[in-house]
PDB file of N, CA and C in Angstrom:
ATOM      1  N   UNK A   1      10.198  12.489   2.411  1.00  0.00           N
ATOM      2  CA  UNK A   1       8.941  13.105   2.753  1.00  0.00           C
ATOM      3  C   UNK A   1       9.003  13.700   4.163  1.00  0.00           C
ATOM      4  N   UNK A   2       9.364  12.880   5.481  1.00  0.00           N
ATOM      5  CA  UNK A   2       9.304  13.833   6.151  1.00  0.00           C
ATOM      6  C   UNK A   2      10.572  14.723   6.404  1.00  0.00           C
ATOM      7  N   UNK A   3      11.799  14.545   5.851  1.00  0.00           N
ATOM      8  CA  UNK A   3      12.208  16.157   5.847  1.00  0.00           C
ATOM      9  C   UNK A   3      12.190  17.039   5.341  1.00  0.00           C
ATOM     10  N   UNK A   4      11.125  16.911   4.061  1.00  0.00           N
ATOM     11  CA  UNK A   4      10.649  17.972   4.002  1.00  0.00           C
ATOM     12  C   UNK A   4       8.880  18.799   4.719  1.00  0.00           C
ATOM     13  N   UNK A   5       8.508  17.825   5.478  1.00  0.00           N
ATOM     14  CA  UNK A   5       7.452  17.886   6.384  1.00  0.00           C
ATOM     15  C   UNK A   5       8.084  18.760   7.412  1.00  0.00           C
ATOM     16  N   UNK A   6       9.545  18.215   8.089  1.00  0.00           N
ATOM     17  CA  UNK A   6       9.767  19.117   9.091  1.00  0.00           C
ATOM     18  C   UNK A   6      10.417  20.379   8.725  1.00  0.00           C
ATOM     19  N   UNK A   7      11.088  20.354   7.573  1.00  0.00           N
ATOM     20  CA  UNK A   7      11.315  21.640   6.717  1.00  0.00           C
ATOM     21  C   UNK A   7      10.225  22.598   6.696  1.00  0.00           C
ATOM     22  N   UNK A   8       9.326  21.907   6.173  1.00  0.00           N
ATOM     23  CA  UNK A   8       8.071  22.867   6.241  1.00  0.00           C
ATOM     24  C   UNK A   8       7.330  23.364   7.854  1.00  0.00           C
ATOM     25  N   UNK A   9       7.575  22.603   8.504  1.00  0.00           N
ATOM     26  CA  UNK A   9       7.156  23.368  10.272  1.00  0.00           C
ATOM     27  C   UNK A   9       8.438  24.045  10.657  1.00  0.00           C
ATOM     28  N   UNK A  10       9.455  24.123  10.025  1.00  0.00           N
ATOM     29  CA  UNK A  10      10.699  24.451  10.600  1.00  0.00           C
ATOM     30  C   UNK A  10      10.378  26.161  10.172  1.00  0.00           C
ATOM     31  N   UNK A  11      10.203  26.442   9.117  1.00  0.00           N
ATOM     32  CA  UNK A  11       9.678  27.503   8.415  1.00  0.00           C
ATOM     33  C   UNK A  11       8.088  27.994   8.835  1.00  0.00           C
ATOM     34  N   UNK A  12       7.520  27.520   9.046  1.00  0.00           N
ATOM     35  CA  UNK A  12       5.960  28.154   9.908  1.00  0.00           C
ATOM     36  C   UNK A  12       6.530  28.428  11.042  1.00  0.00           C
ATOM     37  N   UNK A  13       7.268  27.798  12.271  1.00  0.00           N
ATOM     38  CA  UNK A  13       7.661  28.440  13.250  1.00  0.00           C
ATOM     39  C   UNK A  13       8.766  29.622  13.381  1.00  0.00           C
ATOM     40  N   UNK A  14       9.426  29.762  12.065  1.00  0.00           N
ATOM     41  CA  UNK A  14      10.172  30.684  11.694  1.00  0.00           C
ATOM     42  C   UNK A  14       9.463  31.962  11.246  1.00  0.00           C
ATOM     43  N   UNK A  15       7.923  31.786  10.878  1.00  0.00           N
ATOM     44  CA  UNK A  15       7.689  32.915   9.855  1.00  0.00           C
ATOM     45  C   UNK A  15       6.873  33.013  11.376  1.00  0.00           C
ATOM     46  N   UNK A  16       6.830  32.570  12.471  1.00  0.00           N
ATOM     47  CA  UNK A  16       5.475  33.184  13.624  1.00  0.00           C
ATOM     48  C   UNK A  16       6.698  33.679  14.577  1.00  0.00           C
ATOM     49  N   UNK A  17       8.086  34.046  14.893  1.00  0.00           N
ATOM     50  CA  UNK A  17       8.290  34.114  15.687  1.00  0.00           C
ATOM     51  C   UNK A  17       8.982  35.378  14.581  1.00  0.00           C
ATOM     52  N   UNK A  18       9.085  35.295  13.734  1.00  0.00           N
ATOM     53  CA  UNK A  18       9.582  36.301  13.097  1.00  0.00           C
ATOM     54  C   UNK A  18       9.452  37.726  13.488  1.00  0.00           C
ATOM     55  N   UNK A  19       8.530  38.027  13.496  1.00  0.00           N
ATOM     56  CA  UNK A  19       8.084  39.358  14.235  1.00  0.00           C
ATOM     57  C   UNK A  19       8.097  39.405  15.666  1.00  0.00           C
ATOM     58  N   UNK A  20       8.417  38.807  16.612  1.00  0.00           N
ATOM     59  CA  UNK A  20       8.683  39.129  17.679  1.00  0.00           C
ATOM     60  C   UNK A  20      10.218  38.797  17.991  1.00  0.00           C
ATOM     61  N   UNK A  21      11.054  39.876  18.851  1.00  0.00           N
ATOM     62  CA  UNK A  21      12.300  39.935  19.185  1.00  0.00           C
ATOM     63  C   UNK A  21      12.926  38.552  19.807  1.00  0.00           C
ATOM     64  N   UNK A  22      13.713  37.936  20.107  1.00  0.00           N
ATOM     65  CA  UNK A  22      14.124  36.657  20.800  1.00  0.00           C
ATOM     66  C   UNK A  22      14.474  37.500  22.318  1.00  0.00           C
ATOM     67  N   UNK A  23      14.775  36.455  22.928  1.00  0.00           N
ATOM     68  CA  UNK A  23      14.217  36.719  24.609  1.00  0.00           C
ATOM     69  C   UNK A  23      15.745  37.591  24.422  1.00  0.00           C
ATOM     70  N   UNK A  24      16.981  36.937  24.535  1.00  0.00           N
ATOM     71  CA  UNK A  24      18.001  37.988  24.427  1.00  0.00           C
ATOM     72  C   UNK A  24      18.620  38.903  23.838  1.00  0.00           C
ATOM     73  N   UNK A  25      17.169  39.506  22.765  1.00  0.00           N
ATOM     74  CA  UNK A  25      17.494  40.509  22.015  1.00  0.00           C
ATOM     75  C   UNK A  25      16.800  41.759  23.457  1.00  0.00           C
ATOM     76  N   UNK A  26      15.431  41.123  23.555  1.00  0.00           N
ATOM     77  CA  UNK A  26      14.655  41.671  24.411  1.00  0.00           C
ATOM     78  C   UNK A  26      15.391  42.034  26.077  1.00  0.00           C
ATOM     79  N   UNK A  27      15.893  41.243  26.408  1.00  0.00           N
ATOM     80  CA  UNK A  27      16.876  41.829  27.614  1.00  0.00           C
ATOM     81  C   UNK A  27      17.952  42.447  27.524  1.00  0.00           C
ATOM     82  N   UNK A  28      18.629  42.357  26.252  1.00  0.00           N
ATOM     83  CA  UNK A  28      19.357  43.438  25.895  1.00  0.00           C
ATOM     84  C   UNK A  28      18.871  44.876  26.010  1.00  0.00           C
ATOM     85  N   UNK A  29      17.466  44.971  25.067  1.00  0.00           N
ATOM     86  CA  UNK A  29      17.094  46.038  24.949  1.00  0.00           C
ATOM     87  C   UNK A  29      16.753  46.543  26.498  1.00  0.00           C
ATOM     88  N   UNK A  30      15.911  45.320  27.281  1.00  0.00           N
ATOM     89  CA  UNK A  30      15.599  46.135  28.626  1.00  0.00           C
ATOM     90  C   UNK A  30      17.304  46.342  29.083  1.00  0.00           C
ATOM     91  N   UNK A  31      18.466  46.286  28.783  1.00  0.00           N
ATOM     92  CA  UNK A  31      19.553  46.574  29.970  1.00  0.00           C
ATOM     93  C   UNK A  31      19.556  45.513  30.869  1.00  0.00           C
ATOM     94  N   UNK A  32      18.795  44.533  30.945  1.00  0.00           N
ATOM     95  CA  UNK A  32      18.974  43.348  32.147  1.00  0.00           C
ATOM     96  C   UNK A  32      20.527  42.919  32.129  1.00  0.00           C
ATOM     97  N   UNK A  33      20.657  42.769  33.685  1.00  0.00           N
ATOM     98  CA  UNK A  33      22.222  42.022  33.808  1.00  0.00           C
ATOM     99  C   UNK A  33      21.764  41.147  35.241  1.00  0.00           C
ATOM    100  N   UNK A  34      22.453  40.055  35.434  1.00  0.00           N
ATOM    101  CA  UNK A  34      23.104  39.417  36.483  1.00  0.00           C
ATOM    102  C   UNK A  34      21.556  38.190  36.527  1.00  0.00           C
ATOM    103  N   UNK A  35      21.433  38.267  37.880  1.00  0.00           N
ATOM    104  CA  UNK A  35      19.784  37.567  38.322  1.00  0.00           C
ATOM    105  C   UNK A  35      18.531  37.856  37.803  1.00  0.00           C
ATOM    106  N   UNK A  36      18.515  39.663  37.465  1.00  0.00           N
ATOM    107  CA  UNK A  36      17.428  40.131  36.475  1.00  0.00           C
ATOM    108  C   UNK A  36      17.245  39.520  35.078  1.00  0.00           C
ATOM    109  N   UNK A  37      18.702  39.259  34.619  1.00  0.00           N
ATOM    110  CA  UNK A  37      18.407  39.056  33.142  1.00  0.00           C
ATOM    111  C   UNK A  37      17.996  37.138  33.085  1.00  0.00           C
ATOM    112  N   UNK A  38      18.815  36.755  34.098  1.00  0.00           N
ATOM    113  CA  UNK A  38      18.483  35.661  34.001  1.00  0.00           C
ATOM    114  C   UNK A  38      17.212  34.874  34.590  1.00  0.00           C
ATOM    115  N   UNK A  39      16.331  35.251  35.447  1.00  0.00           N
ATOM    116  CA  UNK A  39      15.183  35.067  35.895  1.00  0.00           C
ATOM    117  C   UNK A  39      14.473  35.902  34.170  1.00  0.00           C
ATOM    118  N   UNK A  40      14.436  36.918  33.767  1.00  0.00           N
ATOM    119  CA  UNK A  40      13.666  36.966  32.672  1.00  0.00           C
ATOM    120  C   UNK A  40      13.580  35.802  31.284  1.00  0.00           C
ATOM    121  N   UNK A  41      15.269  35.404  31.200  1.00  0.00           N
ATOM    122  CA  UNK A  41      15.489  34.801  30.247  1.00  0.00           C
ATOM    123  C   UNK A  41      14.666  33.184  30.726  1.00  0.00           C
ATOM    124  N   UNK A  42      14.893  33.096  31.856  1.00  0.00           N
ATOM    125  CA  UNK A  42      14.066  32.158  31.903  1.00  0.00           C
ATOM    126  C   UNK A  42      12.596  31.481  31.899  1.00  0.00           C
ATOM    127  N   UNK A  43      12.106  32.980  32.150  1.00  0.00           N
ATOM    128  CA  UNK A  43      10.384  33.082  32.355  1.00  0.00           C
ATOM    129  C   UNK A  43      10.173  33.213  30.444  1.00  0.00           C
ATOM    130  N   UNK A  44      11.199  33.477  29.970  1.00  0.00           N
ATOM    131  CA  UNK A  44      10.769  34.083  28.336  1.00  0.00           C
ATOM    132  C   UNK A  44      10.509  32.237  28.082  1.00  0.00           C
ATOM    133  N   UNK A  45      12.084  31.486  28.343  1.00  0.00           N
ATOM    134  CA  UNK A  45      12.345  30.410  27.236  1.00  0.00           C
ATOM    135  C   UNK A  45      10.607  29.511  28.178  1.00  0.00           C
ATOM    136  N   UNK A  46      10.063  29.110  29.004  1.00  0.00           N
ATOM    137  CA  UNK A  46       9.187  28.674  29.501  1.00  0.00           C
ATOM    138  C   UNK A  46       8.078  29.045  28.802  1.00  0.00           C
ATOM    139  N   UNK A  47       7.809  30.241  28.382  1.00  0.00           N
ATOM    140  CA  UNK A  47       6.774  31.159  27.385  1.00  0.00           C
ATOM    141  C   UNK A  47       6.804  30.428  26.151  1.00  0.00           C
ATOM    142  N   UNK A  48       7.804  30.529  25.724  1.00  0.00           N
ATOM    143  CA  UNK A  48       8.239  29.886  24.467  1.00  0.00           C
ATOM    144  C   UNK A  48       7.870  28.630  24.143  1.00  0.00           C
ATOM    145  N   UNK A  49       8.392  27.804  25.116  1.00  0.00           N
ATOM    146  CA  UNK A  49       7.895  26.674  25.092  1.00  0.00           C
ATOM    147  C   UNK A  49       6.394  26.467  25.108  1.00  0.00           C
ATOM    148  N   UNK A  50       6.080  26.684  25.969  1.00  0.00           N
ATOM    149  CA  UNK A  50       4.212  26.332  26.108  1.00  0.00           C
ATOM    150  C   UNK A  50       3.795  26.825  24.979  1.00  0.00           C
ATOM    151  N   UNK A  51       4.087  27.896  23.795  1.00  0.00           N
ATOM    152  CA  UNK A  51       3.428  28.390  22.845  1.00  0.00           C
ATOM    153  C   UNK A  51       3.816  27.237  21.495  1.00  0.00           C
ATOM    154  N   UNK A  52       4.852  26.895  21.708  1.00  0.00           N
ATOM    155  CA  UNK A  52       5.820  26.356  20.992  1.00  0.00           C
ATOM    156  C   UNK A  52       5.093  24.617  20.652  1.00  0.00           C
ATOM    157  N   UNK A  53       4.546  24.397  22.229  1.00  0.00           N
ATOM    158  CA  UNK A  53       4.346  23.204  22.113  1.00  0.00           C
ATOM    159  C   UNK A  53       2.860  22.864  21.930  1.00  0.00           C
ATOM    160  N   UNK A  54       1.976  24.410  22.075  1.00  0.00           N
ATOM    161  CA  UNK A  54       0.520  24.754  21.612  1.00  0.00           C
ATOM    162  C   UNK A  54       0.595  24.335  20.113  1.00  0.00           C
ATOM    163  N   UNK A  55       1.439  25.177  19.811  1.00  0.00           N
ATOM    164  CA  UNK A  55       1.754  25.078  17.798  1.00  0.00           C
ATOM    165  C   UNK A  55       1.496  23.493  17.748  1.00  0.00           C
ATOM    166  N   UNK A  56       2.551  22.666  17.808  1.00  0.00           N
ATOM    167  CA  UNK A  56       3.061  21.407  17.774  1.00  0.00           C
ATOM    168  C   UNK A  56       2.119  20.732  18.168  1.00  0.00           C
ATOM    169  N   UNK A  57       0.673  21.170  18.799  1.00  0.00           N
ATOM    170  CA  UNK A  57      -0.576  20.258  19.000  1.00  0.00           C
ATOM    171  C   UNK A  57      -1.447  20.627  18.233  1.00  0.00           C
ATOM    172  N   UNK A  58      -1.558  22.214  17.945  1.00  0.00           N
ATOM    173  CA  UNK A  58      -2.470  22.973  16.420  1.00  0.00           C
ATOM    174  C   UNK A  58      -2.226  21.509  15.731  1.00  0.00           C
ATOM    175  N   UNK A  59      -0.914  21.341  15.339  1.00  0.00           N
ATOM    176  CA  UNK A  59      -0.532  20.684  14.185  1.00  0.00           C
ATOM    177  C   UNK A  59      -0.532  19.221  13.819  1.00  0.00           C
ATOM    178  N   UNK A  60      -0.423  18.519  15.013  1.00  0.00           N
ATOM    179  CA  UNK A  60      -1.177  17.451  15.660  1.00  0.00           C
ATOM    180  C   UNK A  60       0.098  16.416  14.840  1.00  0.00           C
ATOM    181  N   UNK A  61       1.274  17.060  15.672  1.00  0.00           N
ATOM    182  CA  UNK A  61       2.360  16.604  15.764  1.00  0.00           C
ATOM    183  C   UNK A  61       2.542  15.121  16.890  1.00  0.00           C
ATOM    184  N   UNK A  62       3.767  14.361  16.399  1.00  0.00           N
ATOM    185  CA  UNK A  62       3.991  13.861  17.625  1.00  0.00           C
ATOM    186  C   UNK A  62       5.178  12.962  17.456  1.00  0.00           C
ATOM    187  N   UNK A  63       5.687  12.176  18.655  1.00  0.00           N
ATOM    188  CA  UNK A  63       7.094  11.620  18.485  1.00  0.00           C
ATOM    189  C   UNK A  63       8.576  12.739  17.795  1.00  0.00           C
ATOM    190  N   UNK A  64       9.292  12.175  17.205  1.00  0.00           N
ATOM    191  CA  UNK A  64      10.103  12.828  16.783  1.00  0.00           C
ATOM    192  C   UNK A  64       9.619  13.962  16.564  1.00  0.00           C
ATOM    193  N   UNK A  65       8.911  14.380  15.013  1.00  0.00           N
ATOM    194  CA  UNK A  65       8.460  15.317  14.734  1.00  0.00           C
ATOM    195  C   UNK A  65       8.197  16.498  15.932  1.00  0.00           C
ATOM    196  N   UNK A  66       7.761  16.154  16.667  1.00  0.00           N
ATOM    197  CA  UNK A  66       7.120  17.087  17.850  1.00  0.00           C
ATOM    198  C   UNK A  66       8.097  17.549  18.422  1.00  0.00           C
ATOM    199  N   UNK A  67       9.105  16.936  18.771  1.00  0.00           N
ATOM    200  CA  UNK A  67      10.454  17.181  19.321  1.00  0.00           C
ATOM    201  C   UNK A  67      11.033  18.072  18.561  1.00  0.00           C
ATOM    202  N   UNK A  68      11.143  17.772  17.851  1.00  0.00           N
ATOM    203  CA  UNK A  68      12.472  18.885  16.404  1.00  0.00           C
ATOM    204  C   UNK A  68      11.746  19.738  16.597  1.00  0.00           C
ATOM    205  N   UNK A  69      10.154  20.242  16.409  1.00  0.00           N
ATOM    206  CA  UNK A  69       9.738  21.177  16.086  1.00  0.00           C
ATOM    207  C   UNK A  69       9.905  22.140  17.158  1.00  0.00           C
ATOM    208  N   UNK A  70       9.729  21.598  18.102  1.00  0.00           N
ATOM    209  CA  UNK A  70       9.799  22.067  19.875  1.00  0.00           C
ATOM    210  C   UNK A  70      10.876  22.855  19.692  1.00  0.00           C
ATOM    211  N   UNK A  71      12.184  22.074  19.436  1.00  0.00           N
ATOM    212  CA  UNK A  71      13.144  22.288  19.611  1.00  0.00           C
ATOM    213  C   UNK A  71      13.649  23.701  19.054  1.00  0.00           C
ATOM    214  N   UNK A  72      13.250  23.310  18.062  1.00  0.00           N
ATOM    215  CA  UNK A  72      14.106  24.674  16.827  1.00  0.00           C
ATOM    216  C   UNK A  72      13.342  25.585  17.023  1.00  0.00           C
ATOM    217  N   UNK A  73      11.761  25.790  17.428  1.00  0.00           N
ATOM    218  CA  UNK A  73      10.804  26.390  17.600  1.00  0.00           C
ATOM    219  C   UNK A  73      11.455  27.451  19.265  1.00  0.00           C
ATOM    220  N   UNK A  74      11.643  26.328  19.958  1.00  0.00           N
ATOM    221  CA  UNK A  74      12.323  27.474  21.464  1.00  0.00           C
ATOM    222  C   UNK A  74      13.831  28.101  20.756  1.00  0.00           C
ATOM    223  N   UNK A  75      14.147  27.218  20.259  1.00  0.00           N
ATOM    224  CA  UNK A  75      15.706  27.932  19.684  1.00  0.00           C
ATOM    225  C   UNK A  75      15.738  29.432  19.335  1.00  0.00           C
ATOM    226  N   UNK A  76      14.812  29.535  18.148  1.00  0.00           N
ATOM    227  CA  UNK A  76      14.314  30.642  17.065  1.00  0.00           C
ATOM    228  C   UNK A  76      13.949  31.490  18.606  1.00  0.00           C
ATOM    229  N   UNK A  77      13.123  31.136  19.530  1.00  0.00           N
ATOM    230  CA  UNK A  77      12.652  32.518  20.071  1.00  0.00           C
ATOM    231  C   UNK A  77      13.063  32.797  20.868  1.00  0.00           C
ATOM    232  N   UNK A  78      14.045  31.955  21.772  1.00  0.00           N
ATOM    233  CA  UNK A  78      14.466  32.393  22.992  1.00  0.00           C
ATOM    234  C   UNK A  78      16.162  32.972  22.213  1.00  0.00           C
ATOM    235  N   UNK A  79      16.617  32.493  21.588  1.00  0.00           N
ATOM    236  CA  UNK A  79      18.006  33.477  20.799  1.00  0.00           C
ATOM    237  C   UNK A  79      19.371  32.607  21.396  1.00  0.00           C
ATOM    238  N   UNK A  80      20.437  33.828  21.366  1.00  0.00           N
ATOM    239  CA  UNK A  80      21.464  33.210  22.252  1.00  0.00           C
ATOM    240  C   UNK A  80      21.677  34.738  23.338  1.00  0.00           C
TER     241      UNK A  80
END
């Protein structure tokens, strides 16, 4: 039961970030290099998080659960 509970938030945070680019698709596109890209990449994954961890209280998550979701949730949007 709950892996498929976190299966199922694993996939809602997949289908909300879906439409927006991941942070290092997005500094790609801006051309960022060196201190630029990395001061952005960092202000993105911080973004991410706080939205990430808004979701994960919508949902009225907590302990583990809250964690994984966090997790895979900044993964998905901040990229590689």
């Amino acid at each position: 039961m709950t892996k498929t509970l976190l299966a199922a938030l694993a996939l809602s945070c997949l289908s909300t970030f879906a439409h927006a680019q991941s942070c290092a698709v997005q500094a790609g596109d801006k051309k960022l290099a060196g201190a630029a890209k990395t001061s952005f990449l960092t202000k993105c994954e911080k973004d991410a998080t706080a939205a990430c961890d808004k979701q994960a209280a919508d949902k009225k998550l907590a302990g583990a659960a809250k964690t994984s979701f966090t997790k895979k949730c900044v993964t998905d949007s901040v990229g590689t």
